[in-house]
Protein backbone atom coordinates (compact mmCIF):
# COMPACT_ATOMS: atom_id res chain seq x y z
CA UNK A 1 50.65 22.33 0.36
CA UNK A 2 47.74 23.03 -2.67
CA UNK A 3 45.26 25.29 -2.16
CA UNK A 4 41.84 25.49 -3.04
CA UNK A 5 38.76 27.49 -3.01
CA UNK A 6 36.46 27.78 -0.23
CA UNK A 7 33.32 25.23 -0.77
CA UNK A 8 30.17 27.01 0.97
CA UNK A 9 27.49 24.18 2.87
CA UNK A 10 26.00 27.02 5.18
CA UNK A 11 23.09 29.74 4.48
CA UNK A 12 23.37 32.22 0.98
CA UNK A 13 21.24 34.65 -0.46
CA UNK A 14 20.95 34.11 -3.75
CA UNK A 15 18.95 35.74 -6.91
CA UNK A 16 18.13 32.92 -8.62
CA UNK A 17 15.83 32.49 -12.04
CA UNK A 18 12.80 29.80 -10.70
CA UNK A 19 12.93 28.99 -14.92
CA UNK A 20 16.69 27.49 -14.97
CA UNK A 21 16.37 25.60 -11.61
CA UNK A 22 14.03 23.34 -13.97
CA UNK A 23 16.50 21.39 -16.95
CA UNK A 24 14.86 20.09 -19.38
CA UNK A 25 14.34 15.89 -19.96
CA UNK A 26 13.91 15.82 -16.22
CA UNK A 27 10.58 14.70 -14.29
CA UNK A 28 10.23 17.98 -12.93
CA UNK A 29 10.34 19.59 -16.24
CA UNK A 30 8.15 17.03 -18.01
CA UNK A 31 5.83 17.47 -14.70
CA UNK A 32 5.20 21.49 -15.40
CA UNK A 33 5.10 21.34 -19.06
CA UNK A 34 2.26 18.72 -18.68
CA UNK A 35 0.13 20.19 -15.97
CA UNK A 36 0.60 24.06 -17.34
CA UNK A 37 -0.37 22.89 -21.08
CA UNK A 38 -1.95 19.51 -21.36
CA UNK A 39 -3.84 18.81 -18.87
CA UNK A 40 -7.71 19.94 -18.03
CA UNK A 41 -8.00 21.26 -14.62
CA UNK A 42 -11.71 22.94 -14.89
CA UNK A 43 -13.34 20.80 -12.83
CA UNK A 44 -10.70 22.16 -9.90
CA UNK A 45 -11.16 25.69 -10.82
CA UNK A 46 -15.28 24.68 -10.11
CA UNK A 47 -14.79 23.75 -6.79
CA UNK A 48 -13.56 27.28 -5.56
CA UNK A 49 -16.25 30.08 -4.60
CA UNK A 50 -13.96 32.94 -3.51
CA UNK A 51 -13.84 34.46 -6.76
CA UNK A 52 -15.95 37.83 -4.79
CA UNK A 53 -15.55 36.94 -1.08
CA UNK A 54 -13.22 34.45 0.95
CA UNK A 55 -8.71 34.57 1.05
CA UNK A 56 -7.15 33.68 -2.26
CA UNK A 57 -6.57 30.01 -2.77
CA UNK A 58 -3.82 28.20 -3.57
CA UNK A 59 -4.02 27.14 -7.22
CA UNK A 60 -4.95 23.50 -7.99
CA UNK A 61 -1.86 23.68 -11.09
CA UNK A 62 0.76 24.33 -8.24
CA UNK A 63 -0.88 22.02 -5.56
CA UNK A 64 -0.64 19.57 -8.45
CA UNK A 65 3.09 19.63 -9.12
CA UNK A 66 3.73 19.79 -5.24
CA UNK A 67 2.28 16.60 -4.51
CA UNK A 68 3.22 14.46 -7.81
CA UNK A 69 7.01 15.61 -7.27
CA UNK A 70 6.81 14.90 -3.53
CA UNK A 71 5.59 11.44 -4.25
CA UNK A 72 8.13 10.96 -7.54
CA UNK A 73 10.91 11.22 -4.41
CA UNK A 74 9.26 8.94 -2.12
CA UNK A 75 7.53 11.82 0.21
CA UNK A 76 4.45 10.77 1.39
CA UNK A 77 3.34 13.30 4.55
CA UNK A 78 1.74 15.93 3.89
CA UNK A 79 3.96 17.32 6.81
CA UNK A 80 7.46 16.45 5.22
CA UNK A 81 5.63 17.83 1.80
CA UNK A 82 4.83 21.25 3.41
CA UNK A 83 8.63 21.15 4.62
CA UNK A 84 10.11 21.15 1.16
CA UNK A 85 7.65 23.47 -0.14
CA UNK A 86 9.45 25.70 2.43
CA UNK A 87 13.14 24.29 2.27
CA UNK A 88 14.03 22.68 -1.18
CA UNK A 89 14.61 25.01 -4.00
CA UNK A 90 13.43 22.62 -6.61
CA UNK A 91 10.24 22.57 -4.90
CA UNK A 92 10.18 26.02 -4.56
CA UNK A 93 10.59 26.57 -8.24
CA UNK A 94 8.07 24.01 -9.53
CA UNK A 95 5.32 25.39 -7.22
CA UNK A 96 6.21 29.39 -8.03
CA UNK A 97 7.25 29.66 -4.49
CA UNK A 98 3.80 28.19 -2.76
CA UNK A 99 3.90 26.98 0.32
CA UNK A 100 0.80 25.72 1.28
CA UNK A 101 -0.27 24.06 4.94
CA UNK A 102 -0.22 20.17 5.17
CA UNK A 103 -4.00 20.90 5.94
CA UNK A 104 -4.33 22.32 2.62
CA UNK A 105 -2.27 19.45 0.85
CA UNK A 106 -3.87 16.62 2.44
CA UNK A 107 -7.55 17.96 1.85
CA UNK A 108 -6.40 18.62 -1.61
CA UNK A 109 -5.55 14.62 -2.08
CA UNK A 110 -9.05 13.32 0.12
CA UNK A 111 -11.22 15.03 -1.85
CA UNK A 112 -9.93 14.86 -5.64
CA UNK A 113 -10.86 11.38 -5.80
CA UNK A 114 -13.17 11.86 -9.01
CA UNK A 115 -10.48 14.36 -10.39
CA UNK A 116 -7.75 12.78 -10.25
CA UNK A 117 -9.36 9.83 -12.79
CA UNK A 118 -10.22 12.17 -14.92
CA UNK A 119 -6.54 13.46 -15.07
CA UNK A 120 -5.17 9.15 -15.12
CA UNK A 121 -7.47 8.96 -18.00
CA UNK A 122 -5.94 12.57 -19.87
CA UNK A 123 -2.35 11.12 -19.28
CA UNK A 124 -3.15 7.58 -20.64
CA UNK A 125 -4.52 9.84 -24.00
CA UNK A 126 -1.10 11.37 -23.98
CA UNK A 127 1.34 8.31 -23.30
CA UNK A 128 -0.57 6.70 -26.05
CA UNK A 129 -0.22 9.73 -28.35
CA UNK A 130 3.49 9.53 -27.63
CA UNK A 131 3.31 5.52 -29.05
CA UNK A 132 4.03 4.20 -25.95
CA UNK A 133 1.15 2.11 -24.93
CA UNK A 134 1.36 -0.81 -27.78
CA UNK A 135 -1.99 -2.66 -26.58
CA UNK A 136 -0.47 -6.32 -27.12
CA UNK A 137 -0.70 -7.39 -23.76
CA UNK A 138 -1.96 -6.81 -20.38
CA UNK A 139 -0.79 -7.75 -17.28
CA UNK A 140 -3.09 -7.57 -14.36
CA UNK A 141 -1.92 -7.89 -10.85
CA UNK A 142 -2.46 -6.19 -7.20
CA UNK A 143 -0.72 -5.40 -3.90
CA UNK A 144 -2.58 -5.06 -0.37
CA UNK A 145 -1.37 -2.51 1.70
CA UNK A 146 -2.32 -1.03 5.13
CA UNK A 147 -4.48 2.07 4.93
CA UNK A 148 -5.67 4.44 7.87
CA UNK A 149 -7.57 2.16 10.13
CA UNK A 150 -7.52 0.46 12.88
CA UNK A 151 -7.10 -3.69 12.52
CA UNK A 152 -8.28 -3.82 16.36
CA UNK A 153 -11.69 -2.38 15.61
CA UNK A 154 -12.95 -5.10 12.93
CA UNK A 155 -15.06 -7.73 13.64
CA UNK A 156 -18.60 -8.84 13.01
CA UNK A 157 -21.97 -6.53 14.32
CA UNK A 158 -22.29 -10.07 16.80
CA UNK A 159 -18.70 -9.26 17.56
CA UNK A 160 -19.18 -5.46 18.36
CA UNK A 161 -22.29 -6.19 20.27
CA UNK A 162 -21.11 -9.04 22.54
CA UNK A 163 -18.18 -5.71 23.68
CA UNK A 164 -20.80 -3.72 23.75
CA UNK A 165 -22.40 -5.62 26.65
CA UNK A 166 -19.28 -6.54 28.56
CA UNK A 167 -17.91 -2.71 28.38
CA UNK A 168 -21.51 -2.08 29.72
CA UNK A 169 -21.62 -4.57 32.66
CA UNK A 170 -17.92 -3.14 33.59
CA UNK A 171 -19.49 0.15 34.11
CA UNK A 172 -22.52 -1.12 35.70
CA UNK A 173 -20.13 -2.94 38.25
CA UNK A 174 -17.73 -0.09 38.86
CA UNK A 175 -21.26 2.11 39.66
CA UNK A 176 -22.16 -0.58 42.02
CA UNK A 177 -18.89 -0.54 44.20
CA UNK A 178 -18.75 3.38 44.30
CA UNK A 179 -21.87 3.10 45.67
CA UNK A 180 -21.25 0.59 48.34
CA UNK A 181 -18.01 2.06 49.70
CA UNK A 182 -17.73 5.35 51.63
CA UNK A 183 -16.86 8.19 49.92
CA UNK A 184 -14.59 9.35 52.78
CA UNK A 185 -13.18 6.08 53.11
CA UNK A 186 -11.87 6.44 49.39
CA UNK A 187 -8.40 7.43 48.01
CA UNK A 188 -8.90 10.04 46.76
CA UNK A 189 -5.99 9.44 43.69
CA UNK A 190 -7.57 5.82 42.85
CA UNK A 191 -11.29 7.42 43.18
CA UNK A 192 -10.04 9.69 39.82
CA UNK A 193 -8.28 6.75 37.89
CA UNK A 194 -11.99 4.95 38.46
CA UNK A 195 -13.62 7.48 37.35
CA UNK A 196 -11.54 8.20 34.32
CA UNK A 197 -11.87 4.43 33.26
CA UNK A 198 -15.70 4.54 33.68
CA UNK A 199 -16.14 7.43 31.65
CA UNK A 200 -13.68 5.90 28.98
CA UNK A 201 -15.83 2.30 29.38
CA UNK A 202 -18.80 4.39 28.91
CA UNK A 203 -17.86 6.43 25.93
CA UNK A 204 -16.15 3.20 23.70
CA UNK A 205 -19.39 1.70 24.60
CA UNK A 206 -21.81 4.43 23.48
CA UNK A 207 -19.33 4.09 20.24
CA UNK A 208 -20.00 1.02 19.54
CA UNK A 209 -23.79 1.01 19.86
CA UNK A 210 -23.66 4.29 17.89
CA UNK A 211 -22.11 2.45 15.01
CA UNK A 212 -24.27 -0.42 15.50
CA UNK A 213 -27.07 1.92 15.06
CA UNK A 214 -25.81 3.65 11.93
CA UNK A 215 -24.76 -0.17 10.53
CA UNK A 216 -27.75 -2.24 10.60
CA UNK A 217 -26.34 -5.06 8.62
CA UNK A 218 -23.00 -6.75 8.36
CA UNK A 219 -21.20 -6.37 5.13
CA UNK A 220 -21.53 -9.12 2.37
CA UNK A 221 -18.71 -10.81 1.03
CA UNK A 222 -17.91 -13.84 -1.90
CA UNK A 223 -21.63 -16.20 -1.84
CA UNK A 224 -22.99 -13.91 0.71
CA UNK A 225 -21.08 -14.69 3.03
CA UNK A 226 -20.10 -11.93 6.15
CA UNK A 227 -16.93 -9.77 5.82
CA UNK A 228 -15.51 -8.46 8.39
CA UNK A 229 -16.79 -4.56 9.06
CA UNK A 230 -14.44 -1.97 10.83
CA UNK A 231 -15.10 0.96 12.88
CA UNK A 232 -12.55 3.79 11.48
CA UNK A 233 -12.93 2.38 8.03
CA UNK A 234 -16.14 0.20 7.09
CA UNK A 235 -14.85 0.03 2.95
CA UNK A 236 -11.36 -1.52 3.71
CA UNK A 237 -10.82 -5.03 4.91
CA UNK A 238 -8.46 -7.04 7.10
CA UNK A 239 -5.86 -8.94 4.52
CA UNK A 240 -3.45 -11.64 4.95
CA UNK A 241 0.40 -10.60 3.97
CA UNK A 242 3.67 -11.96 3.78
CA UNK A 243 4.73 -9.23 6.35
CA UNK A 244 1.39 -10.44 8.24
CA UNK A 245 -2.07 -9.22 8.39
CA UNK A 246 -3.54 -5.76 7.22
CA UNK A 247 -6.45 -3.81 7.71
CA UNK A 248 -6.74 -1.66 3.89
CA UNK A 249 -7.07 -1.81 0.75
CA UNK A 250 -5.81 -4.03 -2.83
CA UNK A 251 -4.25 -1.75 -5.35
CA UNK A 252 -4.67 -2.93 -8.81
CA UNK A 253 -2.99 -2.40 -11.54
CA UNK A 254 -2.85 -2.97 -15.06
CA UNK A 255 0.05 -2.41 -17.19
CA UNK A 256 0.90 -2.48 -20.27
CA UNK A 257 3.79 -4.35 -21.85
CA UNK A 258 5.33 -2.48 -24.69
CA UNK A 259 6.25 0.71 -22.09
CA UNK A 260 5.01 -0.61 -18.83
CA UNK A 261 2.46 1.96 -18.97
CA UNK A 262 -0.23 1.46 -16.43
CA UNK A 263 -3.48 1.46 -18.17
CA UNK A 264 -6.00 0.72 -15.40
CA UNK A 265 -5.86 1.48 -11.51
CA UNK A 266 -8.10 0.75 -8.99
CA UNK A 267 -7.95 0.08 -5.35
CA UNK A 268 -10.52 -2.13 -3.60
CA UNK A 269 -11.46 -2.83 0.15
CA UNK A 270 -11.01 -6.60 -0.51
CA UNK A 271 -8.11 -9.60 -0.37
CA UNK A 272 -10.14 -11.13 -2.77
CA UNK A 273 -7.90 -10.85 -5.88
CA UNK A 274 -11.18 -13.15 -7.83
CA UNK A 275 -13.74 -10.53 -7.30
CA UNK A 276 -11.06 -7.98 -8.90
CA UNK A 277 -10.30 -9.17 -12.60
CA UNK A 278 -13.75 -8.25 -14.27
CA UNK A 279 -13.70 -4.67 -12.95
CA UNK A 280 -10.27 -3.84 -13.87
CA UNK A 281 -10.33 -5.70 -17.39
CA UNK A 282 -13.69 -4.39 -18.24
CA UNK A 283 -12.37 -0.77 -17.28
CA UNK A 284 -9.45 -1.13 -20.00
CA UNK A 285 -12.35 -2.16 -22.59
CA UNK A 286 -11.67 1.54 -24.55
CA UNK A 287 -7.56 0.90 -24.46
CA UNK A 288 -7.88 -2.59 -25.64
CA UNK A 289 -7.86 -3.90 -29.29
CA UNK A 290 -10.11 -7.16 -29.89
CA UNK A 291 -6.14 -8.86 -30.28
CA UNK A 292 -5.41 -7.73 -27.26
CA UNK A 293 -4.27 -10.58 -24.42
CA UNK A 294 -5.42 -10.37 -21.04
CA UNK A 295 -2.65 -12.41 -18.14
CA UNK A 296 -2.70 -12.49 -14.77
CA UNK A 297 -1.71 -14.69 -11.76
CA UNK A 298 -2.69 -17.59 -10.47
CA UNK A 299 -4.72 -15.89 -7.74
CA UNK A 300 -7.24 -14.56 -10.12
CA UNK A 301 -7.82 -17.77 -11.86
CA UNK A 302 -11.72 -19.00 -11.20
CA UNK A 303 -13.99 -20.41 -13.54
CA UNK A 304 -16.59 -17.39 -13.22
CA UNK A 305 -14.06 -15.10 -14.23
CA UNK A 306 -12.47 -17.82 -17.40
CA UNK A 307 -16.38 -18.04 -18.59
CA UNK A 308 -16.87 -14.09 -18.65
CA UNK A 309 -13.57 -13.68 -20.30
CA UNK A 310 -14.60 -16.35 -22.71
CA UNK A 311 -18.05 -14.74 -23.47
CA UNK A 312 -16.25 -11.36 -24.01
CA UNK A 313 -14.23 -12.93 -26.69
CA UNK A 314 -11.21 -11.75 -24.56
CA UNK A 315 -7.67 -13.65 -25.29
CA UNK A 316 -6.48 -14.43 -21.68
CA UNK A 317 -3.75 -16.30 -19.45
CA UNK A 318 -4.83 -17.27 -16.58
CA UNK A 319 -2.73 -19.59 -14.79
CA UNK A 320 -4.33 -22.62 -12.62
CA UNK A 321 -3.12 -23.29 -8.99
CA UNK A 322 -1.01 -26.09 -10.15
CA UNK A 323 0.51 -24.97 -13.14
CA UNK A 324 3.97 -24.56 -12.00
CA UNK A 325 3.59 -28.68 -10.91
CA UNK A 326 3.20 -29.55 -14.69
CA UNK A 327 6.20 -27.07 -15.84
CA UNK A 328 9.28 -28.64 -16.23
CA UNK A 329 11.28 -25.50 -15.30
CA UNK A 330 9.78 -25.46 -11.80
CA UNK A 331 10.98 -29.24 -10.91
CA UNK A 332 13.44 -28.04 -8.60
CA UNK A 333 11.58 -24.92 -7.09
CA UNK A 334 11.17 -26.42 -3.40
CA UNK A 335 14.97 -25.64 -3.13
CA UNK A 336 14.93 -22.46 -3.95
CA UNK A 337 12.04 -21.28 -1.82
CA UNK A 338 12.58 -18.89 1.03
CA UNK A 339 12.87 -20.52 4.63
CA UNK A 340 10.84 -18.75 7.21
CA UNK A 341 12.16 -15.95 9.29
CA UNK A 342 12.52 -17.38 12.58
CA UNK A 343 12.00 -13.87 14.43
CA UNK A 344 8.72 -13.68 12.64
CA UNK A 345 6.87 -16.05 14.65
CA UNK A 346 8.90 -17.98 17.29
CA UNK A 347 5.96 -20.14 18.61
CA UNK A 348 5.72 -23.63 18.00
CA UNK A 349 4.16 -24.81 14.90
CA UNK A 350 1.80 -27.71 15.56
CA UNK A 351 2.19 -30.55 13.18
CA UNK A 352 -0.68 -30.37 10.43
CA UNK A 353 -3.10 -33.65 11.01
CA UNK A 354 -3.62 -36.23 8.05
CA UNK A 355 -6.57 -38.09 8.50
CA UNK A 356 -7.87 -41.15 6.16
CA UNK A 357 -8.75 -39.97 2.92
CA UNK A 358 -11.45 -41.73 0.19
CA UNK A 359 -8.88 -43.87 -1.38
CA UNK A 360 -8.55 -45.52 2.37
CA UNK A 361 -12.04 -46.90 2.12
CA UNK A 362 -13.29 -49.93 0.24
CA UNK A 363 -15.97 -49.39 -1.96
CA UNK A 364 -18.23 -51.93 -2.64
CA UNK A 365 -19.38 -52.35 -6.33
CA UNK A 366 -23.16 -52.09 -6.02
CA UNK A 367 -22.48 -48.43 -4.07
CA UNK A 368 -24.40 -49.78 -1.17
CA UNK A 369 -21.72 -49.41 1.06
CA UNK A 370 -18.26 -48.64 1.93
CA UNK A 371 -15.63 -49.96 4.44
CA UNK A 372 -13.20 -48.10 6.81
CA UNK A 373 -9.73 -48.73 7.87
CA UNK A 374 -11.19 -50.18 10.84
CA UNK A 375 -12.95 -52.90 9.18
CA UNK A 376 -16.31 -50.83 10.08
CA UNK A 377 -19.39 -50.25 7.28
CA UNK A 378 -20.37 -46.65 6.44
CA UNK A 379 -23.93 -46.46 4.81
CA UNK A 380 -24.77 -44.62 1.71
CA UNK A 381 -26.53 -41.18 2.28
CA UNK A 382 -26.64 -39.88 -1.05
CA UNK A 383 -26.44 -41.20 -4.43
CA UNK A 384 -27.02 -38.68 -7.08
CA UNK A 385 -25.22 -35.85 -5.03
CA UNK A 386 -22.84 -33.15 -7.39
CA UNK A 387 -20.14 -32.10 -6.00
CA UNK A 388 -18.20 -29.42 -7.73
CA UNK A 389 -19.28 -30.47 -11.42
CA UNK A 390 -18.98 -33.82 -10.36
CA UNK A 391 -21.29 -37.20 -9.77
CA UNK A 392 -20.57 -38.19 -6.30
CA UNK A 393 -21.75 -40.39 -4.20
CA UNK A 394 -21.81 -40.02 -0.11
CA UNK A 395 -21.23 -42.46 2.83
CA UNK A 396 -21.67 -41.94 6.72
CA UNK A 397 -20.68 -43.92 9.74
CA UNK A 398 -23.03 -45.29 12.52
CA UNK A 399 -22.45 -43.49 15.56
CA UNK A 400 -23.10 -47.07 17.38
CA UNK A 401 -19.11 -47.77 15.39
CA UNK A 402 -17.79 -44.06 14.92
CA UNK A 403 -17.86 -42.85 18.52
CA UNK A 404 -15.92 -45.80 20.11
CA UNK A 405 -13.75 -46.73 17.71
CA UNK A 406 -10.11 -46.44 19.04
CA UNK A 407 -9.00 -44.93 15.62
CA UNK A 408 -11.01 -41.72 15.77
CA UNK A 409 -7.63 -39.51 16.24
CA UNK A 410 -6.63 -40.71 12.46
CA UNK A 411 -9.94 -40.82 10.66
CA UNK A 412 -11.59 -37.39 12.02
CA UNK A 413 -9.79 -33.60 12.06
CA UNK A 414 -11.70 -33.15 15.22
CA UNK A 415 -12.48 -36.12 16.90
CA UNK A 416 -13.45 -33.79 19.92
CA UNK A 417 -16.18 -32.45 18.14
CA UNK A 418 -17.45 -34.89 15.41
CA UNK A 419 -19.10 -37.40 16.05
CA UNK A 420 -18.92 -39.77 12.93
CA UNK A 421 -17.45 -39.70 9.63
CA UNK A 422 -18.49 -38.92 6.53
CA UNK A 423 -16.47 -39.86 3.05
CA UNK A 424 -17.61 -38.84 -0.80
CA UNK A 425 -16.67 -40.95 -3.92
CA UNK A 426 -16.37 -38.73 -7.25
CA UNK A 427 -17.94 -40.90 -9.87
CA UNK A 428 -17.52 -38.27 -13.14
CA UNK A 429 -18.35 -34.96 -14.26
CA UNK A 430 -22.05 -34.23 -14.66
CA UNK A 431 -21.03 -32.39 -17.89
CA UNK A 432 -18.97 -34.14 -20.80
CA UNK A 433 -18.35 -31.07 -22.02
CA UNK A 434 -15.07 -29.23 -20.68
CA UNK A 435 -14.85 -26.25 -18.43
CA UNK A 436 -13.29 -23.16 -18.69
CA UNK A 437 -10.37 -24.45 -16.38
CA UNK A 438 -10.20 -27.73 -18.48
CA UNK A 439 -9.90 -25.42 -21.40
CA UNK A 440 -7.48 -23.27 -19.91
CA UNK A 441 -4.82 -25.15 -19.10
CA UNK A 442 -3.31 -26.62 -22.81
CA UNK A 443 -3.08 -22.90 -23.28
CA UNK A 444 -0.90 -22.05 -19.79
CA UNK A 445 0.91 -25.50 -20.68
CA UNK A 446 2.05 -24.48 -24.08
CA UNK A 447 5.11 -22.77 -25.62
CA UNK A 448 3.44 -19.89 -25.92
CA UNK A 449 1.62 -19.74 -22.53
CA UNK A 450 5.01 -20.04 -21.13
CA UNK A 451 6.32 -17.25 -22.45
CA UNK A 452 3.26 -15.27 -22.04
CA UNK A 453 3.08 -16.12 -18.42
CA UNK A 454 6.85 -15.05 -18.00
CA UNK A 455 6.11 -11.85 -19.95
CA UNK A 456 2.91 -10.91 -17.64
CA UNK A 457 6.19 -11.07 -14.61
CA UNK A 458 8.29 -8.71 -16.22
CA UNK A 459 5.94 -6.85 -17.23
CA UNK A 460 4.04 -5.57 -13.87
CA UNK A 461 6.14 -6.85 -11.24
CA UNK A 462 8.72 -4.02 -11.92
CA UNK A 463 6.02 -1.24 -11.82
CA UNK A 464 4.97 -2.71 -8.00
CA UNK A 465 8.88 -2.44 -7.57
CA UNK A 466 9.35 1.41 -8.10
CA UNK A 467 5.63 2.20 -6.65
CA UNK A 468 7.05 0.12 -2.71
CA UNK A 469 11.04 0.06 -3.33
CA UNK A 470 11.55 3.31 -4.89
CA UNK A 471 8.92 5.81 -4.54
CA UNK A 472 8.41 3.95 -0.74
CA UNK A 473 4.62 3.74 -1.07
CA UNK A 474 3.74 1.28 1.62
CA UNK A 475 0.53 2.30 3.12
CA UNK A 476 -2.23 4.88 2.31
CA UNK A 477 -2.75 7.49 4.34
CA UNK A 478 -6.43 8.43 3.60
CA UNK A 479 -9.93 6.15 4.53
CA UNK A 480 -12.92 5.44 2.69
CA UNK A 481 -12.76 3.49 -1.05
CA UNK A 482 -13.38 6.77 -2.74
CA UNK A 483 -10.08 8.62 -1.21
CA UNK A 484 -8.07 5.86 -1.38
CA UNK A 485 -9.08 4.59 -5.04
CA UNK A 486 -7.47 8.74 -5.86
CA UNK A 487 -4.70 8.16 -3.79
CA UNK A 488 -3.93 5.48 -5.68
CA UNK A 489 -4.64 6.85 -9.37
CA UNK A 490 -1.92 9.85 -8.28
CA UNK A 491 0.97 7.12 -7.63
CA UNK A 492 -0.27 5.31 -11.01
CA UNK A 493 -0.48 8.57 -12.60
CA UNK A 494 3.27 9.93 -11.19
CA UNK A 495 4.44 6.30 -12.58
CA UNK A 496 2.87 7.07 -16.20
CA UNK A 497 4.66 10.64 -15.92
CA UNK A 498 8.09 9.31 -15.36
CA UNK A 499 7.87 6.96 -18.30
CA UNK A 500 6.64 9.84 -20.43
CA UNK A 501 9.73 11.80 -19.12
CA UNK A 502 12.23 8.91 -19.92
CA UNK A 503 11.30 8.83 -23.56
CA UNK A 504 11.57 12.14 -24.03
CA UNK A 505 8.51 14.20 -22.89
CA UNK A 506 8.60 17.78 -23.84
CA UNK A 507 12.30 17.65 -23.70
């Protein structure tokens, strides 16, 4: 029978060199040589005040490497990070045997927001140093996920107040029975779980009107409209996912295609990918060349954001909504798309309602009136009215016809509610001249738009691959725009690093 030698898995002392642990062309390696030579780190160093009084600190160099390492292998807590610090020798080497508290490590990441874009910005001076940013193209896109807060606790100040009052009354009423019934008649077990729930109504309520104190107006979203605030995290903002609905923040990104460099990151409390193109685009204005093409996806397409482009003199792509209906090479897309997940949501679905649309009335040629399905007349209400950029013209029904008329169910969403209907014939565009989306669209529909459109997929879809698949970044973990916006820049920057390690970094 062979023999072999014995294999140890169990505890050895060892006298090891921290130097060799590190090989060279790995991230690790690439990670020390640029922190220890390249990178500025005096406005760390300014933070500390110890230098006559106070413990010795942990320095910022070796907090540094900890944390971009940790995240380059997908470790996120600054619980599990303190672990390895302790337990993994490639850790251990990197950081010169520190082992600072989570504490330490997660304070370290909240409050380096500003920091940490200096550093993005002294790494995007390197990466293009090394020729690997070619400033050709581009491509813009986001991803929302959760951050620290609580999606229970949004709502409107109306919303907050109206639980305010009812949390309020409860308490009032519980008071009022205590003080009816007999003390000594009382159990004396159910008299404590009372009194723990009034104290707990009593304290979310003071809460609330605390925070309705210290937030005297609701916040402001697209056309002034209300956003939703929220009570652990006012800056972030409840989103709509296809794993469901969020309360946090929209990382942006924008990368570059020669390398896949990201050039520009930025994280925003808003699902509102519109109000997010000018800030990122204008941020890459000192990377940029005046050749240099701007694309993104369909979901930042609006005409504000085409005209400021436009008057920028910026080359972009900017896909429509219904772009992929004029491509050929989407023809047969319905049977390719995914079928829902049945265990996502297992309730019924309630048929969507059609109702009669404009092309279901008859209008008569003088514009005086128009007829419905039901033979009735709707009168004119408007004549020069503009609706979207176009000449319109605007008919209601008599309520004396509308409201017993046995068709209501197909001619009104909510025939509960409304009492007659209303219909609007486009007659033109108030402006011959074409609009930014008009213009927009020969250039998506062309050879070259095509390809440009295909190249803005592969060239940022992959980075949002490694950031979730590989490096397992699926929430933040801080609060406030500031924190997260650095929390962000560090997974960016950590991306930028590995690329500069793959071609060769200090190897």
């Amino acid at each position: 029978m062979a023999r072999y030698k014995p294999m140890h898995q169990g505890l050895k002392l060892l006298a090891l060199d921290f130097d060799r642990q590190i090989l060279p062309g790995t991230f690790e390696y690439a990670l020390r040589h640029l922190v220890d030579n390249e990178l500025d780190l005096e406005g760390f160093h300014q933070r500390y005040k110890n230098d006559v009084q106070g413990a010795a600190a942990f320095h910022p160099a070796a907090l540094l490497k900890i944390i971009l390492l940790a995240y380059s292998r997908g470790i996120i807590s600054s619980r599990k990070i303190e672990a390895v610090c302790r337990e993994n020798m490639l850790f251990i080497a990197v950081s010169g045997d520190s082992q600072p508290h989570f504490t330490t490590l997660a304070a370290f990441i909240a409050n380096a927001g500003d920091l940490i874009a200096k550093l993005f910005a002294q790494v995007l001076l390197i990466c293009d140093r090394q020729g690997l940013i070619g400033k050709e193209l581009f491509a813009i896109d986001g991803v929302k996920l959760p951050s620290n807060a609580s999606k229970e606790k949004s709502g409107t100040r109306a919303d907050f107040l109206r639980q305010a009052e009812r949390m309020e009354k409860a308490a009032e009423k519980m008071i009022g029975k205590h003080q009816q019934t007999d003390a000594s008649q009382t159990d004396e077990a159910a008299a404590k779980r009372e009194a723990k729930q009034l104290e707990r109504l009593q304290r979310e309520a003071k809460q609330l009107r605390d925070w309705l104190a210290d937030n005297p107006e609701d916040r402001k979203g697209v056309k002034n409209g209300i956003r939703l605030s929220n009570r652990t995290d006012n800056e972030s903002a409840k989103m709509a996912t296809s794993k469901g609905v969020v309360q946090g923040y929209t990382g942006v990104a924008a990368v570059d295609s020669q390398h896949q460099i990201i050039v520009e990151a930025q994280a925003h409390g808003t699902g509102s990918e519109q109000e997010l193109l000018m800030p990122v685009v204008n941020a890459t204005a000192s990377m940029r060349k005046p050749e240099t093409v701007i694309a993104a996806d369909n979901g930042y397409h609006s005409e504000a954001n085409l005209k400021a482009l436009a008057e920028a003199g910026i080359d972009a792509y900017i896909p429509d909504q219904d772009y992929r209906q004029r491509d050929e090479r989407y023809a047969d897309q319905a049977i390719h798309q995914q079928k829902p997940d049945p265990l996502t949501n297992k309730r019924h679905k309630t048929p969507k309602v059609t109702t009669f649309k404009p092309g279901d009335f008859q209008l008569a040629e003088d514009l005086s009136h128009c007829l419905c399905p039901a033979g009735k007349r709707l009168y004119r209400t408007g004549k020069n009215c503009t609706l979207n950029g176009y000449a319109s013209v605007r008919f209601q029904g008599a309520l004396r016809d509308c409201e017993p008329c046995t068709r209501r169910h197909e001619c009104l969403r909510t025939p509960d509610t409304t009492r007659a209907r209303q219909v609007t014939f486009l007659q033109g565009k108030r402006d011959d001249s074409p609009s930014h989306s008009d213009q927009m669209k020969p250039k998506i529909d062309s050879d070259l738009g095509k390809r440009i459109i295909a190249q803005r997929f592969a060239t940022v879809e992959p980075v949002f691959g490694n950031l979730r698949g590989n490096k397992r970044l699926h929430r933040f973990t801080l609060r406030s725009k500031a924190k997260v916006d650095g929390q962000w820049k560090l997974f960016c920057l950590m991306h930028n690093l590995e690329k500069l390690a793959h071609h060769g970094y200090a190897a």
